[in-house]
PDB file of N, CA and C in Angstrom:
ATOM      1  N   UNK A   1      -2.626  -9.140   6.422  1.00  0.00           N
ATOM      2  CA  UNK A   1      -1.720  -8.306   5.673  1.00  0.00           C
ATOM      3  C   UNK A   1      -2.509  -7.257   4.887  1.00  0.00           C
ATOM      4  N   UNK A   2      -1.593  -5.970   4.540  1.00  0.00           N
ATOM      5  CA  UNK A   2      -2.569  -5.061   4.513  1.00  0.00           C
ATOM      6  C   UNK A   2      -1.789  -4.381   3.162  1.00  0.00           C
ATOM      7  N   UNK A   3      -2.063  -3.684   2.003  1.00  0.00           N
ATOM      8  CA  UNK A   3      -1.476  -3.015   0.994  1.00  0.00           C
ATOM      9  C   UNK A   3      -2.448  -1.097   1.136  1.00  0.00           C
ATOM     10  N   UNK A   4      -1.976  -0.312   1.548  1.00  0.00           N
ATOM     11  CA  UNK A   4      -2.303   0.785   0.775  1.00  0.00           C
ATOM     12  C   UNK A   4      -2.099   1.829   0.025  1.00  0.00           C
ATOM     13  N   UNK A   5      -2.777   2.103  -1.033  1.00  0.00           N
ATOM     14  CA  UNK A   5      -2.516   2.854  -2.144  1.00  0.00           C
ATOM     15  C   UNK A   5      -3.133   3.820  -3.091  1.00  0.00           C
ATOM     16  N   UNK A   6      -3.027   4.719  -2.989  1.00  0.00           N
ATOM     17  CA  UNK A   6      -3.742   6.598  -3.624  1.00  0.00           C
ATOM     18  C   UNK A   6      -4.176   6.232  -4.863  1.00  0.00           C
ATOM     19  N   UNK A   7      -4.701   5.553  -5.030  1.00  0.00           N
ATOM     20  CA  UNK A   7      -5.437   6.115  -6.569  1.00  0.00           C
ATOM     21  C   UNK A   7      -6.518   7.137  -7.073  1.00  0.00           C
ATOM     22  N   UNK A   8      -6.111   7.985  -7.589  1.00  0.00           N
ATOM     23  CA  UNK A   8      -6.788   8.984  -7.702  1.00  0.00           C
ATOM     24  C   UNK A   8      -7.018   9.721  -6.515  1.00  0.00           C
ATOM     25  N   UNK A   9      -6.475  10.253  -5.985  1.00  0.00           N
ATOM     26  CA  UNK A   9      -6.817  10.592  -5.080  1.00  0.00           C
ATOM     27  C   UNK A   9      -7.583  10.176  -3.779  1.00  0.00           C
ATOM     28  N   UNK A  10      -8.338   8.849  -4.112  1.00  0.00           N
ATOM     29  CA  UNK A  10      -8.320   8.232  -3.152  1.00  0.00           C
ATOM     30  C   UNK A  10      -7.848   6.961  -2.636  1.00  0.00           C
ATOM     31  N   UNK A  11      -7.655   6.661  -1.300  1.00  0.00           N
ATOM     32  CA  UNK A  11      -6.855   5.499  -0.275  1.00  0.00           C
ATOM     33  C   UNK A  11      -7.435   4.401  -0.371  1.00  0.00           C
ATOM     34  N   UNK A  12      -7.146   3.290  -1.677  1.00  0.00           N
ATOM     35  CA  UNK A  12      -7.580   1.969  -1.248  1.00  0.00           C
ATOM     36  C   UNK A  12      -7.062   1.232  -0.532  1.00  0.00           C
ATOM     37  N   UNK A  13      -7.329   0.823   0.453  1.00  0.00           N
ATOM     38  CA  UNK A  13      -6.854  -0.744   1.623  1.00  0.00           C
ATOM     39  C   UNK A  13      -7.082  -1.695   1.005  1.00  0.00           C
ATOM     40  N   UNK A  14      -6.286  -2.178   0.174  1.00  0.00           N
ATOM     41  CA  UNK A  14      -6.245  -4.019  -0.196  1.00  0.00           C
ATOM     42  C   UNK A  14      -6.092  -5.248   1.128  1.00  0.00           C
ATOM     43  N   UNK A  15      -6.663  -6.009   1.565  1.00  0.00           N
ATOM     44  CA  UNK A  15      -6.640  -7.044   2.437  1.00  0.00           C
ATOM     45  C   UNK A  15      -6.712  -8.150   2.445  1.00  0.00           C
ATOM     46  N   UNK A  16      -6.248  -8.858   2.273  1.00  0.00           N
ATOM     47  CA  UNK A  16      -5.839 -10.654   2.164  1.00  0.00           C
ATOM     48  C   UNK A  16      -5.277 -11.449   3.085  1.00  0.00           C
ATOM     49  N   UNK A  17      -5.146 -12.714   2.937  1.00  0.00           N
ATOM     50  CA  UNK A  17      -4.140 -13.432   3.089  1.00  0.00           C
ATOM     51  C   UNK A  17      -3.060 -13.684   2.555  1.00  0.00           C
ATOM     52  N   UNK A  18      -2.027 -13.869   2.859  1.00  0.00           N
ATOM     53  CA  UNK A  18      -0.795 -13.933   2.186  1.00  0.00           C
ATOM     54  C   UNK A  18      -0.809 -14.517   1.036  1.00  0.00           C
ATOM     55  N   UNK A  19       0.222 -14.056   0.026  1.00  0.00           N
ATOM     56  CA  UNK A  19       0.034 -14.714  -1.318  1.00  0.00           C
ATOM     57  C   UNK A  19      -1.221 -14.718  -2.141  1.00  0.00           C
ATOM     58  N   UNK A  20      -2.147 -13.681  -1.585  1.00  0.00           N
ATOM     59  CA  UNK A  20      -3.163 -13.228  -2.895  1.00  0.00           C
ATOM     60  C   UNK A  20      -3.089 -12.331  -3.778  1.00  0.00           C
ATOM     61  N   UNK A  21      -2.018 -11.854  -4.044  1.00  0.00           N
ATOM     62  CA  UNK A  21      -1.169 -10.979  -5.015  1.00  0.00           C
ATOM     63  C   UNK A  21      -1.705  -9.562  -4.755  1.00  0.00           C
ATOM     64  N   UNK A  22      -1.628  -9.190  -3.116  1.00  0.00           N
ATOM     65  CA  UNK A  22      -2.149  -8.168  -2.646  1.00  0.00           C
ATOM     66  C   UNK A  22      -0.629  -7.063  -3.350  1.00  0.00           C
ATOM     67  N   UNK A  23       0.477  -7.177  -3.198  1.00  0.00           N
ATOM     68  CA  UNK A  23       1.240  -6.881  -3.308  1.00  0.00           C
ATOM     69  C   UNK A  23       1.551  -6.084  -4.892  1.00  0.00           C
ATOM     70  N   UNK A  24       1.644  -7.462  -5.940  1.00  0.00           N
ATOM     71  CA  UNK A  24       1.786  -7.634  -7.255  1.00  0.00           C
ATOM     72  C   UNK A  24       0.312  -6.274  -7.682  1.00  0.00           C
ATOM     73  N   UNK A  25      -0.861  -6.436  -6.964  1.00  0.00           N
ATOM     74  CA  UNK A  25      -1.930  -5.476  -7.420  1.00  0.00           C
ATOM     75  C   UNK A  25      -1.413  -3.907  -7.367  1.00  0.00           C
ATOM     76  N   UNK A  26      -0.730  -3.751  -6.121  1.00  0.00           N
ATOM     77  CA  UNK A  26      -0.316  -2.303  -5.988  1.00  0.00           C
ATOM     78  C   UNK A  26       0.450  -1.980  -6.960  1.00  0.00           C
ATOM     79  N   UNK A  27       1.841  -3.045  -7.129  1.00  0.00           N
ATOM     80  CA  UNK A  27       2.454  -3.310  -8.394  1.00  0.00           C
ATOM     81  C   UNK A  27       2.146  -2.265  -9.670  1.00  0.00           C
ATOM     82  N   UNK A  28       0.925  -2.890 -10.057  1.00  0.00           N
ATOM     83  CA  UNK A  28       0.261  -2.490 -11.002  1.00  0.00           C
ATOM     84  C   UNK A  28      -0.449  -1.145 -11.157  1.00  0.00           C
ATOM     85  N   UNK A  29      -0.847  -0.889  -9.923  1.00  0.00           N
ATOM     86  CA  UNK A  29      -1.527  -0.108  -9.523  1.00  0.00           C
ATOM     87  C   UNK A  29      -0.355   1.588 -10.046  1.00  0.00           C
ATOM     88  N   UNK A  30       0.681   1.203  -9.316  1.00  0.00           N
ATOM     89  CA  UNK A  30       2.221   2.156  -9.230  1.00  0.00           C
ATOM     90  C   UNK A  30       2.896   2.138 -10.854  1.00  0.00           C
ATOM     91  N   UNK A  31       2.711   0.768 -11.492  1.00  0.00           N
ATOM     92  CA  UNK A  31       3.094   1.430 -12.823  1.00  0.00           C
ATOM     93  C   UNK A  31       2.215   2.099 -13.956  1.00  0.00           C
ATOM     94  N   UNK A  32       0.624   2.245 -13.481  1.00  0.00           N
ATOM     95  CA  UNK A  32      -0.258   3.068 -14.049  1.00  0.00           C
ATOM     96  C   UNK A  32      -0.307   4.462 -13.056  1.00  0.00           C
ATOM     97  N   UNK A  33       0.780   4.979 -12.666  1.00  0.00           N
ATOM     98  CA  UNK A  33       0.801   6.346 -12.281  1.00  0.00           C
ATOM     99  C   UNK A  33       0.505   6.422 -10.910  1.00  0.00           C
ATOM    100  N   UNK A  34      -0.225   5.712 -10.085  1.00  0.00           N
ATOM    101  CA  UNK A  34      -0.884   5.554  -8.802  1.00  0.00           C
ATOM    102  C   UNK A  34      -0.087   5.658  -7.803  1.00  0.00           C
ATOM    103  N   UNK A  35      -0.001   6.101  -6.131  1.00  0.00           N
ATOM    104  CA  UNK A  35       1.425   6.145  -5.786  1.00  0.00           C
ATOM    105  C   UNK A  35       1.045   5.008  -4.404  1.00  0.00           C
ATOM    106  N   UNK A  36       1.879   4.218  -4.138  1.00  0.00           N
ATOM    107  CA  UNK A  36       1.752   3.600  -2.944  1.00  0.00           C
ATOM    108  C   UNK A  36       2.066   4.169  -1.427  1.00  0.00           C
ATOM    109  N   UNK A  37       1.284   3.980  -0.249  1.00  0.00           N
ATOM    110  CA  UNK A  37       1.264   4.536   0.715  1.00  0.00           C
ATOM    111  C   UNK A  37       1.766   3.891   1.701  1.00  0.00           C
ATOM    112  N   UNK A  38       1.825   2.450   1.506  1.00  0.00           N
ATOM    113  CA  UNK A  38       1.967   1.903   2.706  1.00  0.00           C
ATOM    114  C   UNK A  38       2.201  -0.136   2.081  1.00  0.00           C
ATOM    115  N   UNK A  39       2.686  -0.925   2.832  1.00  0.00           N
ATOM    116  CA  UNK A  39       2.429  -2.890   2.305  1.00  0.00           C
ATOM    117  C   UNK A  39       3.396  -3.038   3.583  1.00  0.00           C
ATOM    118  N   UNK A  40       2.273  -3.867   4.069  1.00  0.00           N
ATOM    119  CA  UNK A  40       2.219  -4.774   5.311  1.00  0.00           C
ATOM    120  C   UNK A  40       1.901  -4.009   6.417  1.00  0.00           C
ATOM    121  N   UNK A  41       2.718  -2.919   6.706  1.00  0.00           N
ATOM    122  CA  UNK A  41       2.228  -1.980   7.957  1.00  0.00           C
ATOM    123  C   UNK A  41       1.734  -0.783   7.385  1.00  0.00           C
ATOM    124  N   UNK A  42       0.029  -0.482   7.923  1.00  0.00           N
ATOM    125  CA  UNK A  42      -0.572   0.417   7.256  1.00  0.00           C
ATOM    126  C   UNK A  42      -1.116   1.277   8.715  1.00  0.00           C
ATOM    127  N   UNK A  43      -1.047   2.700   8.870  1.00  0.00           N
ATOM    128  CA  UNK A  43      -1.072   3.028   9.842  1.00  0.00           C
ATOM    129  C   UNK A  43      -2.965   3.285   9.486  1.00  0.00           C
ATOM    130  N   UNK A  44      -3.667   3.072  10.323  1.00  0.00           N
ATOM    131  CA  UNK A  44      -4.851   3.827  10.350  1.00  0.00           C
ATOM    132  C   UNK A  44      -5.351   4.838  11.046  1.00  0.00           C
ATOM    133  N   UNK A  45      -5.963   6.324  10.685  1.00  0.00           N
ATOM    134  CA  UNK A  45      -6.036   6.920  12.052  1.00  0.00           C
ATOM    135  C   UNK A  45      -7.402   7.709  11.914  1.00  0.00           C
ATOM    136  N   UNK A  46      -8.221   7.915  12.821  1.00  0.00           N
ATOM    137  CA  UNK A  46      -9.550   8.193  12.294  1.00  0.00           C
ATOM    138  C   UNK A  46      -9.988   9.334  12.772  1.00  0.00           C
ATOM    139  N   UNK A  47     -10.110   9.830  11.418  1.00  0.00           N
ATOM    140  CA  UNK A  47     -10.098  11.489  12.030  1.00  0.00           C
ATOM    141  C   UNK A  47     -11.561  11.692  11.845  1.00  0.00           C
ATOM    142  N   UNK A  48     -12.569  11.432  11.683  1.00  0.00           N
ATOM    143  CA  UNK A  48     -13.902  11.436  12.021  1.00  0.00           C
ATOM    144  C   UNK A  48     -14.817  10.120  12.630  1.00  0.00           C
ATOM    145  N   UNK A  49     -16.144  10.059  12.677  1.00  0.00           N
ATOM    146  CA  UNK A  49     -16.442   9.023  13.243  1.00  0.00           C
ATOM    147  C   UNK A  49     -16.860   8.223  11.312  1.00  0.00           C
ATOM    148  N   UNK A  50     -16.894   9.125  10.474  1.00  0.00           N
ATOM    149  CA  UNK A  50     -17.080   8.101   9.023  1.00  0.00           C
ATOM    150  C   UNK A  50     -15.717   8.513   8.068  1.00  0.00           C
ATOM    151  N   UNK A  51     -14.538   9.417   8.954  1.00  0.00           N
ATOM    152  CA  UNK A  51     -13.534   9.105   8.048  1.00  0.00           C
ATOM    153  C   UNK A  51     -12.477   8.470   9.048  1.00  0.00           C
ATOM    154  N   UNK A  52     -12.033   7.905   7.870  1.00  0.00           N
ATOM    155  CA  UNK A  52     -10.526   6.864   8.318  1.00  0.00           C
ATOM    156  C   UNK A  52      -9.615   6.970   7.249  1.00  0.00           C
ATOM    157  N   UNK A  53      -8.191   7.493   7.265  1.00  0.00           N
ATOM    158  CA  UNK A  53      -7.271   7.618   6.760  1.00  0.00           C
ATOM    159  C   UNK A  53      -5.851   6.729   6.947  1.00  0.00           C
ATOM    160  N   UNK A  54      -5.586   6.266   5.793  1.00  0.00           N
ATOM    161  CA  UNK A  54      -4.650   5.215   5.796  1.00  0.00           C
ATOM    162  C   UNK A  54      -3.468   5.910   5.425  1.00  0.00           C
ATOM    163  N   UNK A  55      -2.291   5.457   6.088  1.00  0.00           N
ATOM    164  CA  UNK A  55      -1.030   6.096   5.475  1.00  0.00           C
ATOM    165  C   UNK A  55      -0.140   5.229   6.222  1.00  0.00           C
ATOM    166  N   UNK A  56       1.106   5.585   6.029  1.00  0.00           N
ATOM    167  CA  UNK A  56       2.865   4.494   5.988  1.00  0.00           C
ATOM    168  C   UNK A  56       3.152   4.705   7.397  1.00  0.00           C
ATOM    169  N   UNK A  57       3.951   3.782   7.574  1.00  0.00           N
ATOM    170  CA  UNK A  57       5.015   3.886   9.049  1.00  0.00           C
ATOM    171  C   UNK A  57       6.239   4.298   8.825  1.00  0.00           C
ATOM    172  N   UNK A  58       7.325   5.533   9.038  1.00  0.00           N
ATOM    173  CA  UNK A  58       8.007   5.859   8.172  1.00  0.00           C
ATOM    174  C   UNK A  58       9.042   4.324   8.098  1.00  0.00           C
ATOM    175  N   UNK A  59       9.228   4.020   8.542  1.00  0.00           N
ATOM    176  CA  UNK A  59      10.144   2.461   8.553  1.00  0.00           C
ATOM    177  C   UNK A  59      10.607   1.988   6.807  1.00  0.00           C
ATOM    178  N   UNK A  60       8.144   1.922   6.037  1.00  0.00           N
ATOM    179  CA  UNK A  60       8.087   1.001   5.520  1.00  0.00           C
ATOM    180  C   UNK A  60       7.818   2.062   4.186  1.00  0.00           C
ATOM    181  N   UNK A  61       7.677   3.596   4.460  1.00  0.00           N
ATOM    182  CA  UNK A  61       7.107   4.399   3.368  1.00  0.00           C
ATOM    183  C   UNK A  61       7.437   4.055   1.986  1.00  0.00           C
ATOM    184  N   UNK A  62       9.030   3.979   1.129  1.00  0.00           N
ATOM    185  CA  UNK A  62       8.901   3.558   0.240  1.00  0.00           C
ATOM    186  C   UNK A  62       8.978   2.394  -0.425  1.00  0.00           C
ATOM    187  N   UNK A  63       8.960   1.209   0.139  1.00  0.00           N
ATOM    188  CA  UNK A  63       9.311  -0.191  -0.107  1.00  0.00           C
ATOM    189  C   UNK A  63       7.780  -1.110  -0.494  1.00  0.00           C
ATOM    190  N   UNK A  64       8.028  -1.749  -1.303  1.00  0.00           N
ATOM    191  CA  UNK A  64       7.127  -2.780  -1.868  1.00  0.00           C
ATOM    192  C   UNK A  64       7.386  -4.225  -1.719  1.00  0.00           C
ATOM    193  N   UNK A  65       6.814  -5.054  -1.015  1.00  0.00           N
ATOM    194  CA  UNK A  65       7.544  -6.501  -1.037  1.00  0.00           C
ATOM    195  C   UNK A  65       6.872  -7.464  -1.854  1.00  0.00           C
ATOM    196  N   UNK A  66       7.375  -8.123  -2.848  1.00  0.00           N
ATOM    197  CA  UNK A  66       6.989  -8.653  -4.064  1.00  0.00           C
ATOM    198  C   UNK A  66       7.507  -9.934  -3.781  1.00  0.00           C
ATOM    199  N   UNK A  67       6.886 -11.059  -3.802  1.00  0.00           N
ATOM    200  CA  UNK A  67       7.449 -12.543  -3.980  1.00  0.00           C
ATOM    201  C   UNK A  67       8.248 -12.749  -5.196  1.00  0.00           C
ATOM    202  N   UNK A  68       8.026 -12.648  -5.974  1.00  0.00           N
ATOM    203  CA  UNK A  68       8.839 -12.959  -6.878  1.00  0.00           C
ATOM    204  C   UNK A  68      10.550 -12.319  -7.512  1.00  0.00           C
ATOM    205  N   UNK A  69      10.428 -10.502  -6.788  1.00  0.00           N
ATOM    206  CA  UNK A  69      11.350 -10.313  -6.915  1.00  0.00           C
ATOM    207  C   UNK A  69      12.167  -9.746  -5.021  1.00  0.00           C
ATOM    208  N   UNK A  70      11.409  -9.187  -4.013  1.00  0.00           N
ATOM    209  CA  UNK A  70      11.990  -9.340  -2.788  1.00  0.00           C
ATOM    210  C   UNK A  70      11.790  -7.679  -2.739  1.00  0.00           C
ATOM    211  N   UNK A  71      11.993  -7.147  -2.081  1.00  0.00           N
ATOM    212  CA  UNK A  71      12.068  -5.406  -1.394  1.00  0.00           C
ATOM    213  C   UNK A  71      12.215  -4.539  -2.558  1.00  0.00           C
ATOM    214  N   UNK A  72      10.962  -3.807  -3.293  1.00  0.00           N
ATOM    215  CA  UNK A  72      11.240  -2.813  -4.026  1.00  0.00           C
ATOM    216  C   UNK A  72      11.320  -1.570  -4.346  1.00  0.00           C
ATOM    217  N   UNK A  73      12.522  -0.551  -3.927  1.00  0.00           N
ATOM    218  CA  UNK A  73      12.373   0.613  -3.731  1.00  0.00           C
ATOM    219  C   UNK A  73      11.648   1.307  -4.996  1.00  0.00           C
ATOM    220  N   UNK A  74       9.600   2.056  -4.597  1.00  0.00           N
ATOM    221  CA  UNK A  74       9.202   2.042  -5.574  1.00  0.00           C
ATOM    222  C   UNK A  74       9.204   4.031  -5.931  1.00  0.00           C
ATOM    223  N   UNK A  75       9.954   4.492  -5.154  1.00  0.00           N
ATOM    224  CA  UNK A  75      10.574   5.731  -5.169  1.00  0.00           C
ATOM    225  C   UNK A  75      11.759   5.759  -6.572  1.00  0.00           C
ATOM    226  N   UNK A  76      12.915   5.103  -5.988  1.00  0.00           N
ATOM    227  CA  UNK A  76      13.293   4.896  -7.647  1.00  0.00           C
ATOM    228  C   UNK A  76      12.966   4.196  -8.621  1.00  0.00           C
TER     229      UNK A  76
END
Protein backbone atom coordinates (compact mmCIF):
# COMPACT_ATOMS: atom_id res chain seq x y z
CA UNK A 1 0.00 0.00 0.00
CA UNK A 2 1.14 3.18 -1.09
CA UNK A 3 0.22 7.06 0.29
CA UNK A 4 1.40 10.07 -1.88
CA UNK A 5 1.79 13.50 -0.90
CA UNK A 6 3.35 17.24 -2.03
CA UNK A 7 4.98 18.61 0.67
CA UNK A 8 6.58 21.45 -0.17
CA UNK A 9 6.78 21.04 -3.21
CA UNK A 10 8.06 17.89 -3.13
CA UNK A 11 6.37 14.06 -3.74
CA UNK A 12 6.75 11.90 -0.72
CA UNK A 13 5.79 8.05 -1.29
CA UNK A 14 4.87 6.71 2.14
CA UNK A 15 5.00 2.68 2.03
CA UNK A 16 3.86 0.12 4.46
CA UNK A 17 1.92 -2.49 5.38
CA UNK A 18 -1.47 -2.08 6.18
CA UNK A 19 -2.38 -0.41 9.34
CA UNK A 20 0.93 1.51 9.83
CA UNK A 21 -0.86 4.72 9.93
CA UNK A 22 0.39 5.33 6.39
CA UNK A 23 -2.86 6.97 5.88
CA UNK A 24 -3.50 8.92 9.38
CA UNK A 25 0.40 10.44 8.39
CA UNK A 26 -0.90 12.10 5.18
CA UNK A 27 -3.77 13.03 7.50
CA UNK A 28 -1.52 15.16 9.15
CA UNK A 29 0.49 15.94 6.62
CA UNK A 30 -3.03 17.76 4.73
CA UNK A 31 -3.99 19.53 7.92
CA UNK A 32 -0.51 21.34 8.05
CA UNK A 33 -1.24 22.83 4.56
CA UNK A 34 0.38 19.90 2.46
CA UNK A 35 -1.85 18.61 -0.39
CA UNK A 36 -2.39 14.88 -1.02
CA UNK A 37 -1.80 13.25 -4.41
CA UNK A 38 -2.73 10.01 -4.35
CA UNK A 39 -3.64 6.60 -1.05
CA UNK A 40 -3.59 3.23 -2.19
CA UNK A 41 -3.33 3.72 -6.00
CA UNK A 42 -0.32 5.82 -6.78
CA UNK A 43 0.44 6.17 -10.39
CA UNK A 44 4.28 6.20 -11.05
CA UNK A 45 5.75 7.43 -14.24
CA UNK A 46 9.37 8.02 -15.01
CA UNK A 47 10.22 10.70 -16.84
CA UNK A 48 14.01 10.40 -16.55
CA UNK A 49 16.32 7.59 -15.83
CA UNK A 50 16.84 9.50 -11.93
CA UNK A 51 13.40 11.13 -12.03
CA UNK A 52 10.20 9.44 -11.03
CA UNK A 53 7.02 11.23 -10.50
CA UNK A 54 4.18 10.16 -8.41
CA UNK A 55 0.66 11.30 -8.94
CA UNK A 56 -3.37 10.00 -8.58
CA UNK A 57 -5.55 7.75 -10.70
CA UNK A 58 -8.35 10.03 -11.45
CA UNK A 59 -10.79 7.31 -9.75
CA UNK A 60 -8.90 7.96 -6.35
CA UNK A 61 -7.62 11.88 -6.75
CA UNK A 62 -9.50 13.32 -3.91
CA UNK A 63 -10.26 10.68 -1.32
CA UNK A 64 -8.34 9.64 1.81
CA UNK A 65 -9.09 6.27 3.48
CA UNK A 66 -8.76 6.48 7.22
CA UNK A 67 -9.58 3.45 9.57
CA UNK A 68 -11.02 5.06 11.99
CA UNK A 69 -13.27 7.30 10.19
CA UNK A 70 -13.79 5.49 6.34
CA UNK A 71 -13.50 7.65 2.78
CA UNK A 72 -12.45 11.26 3.25
CA UNK A 73 -13.25 13.80 0.80
CA UNK A 74 -9.97 15.85 1.53
CA UNK A 75 -10.99 18.53 -1.19
CA UNK A 76 -13.79 19.64 1.08
Amino acid sequence: MLVCVNVSGNRILVRGNSGVVKSETAHTLIGRGHRLLSDDIVVIKKLSPQTLLGTHDVKNKEFLALRSIGLLNVVR
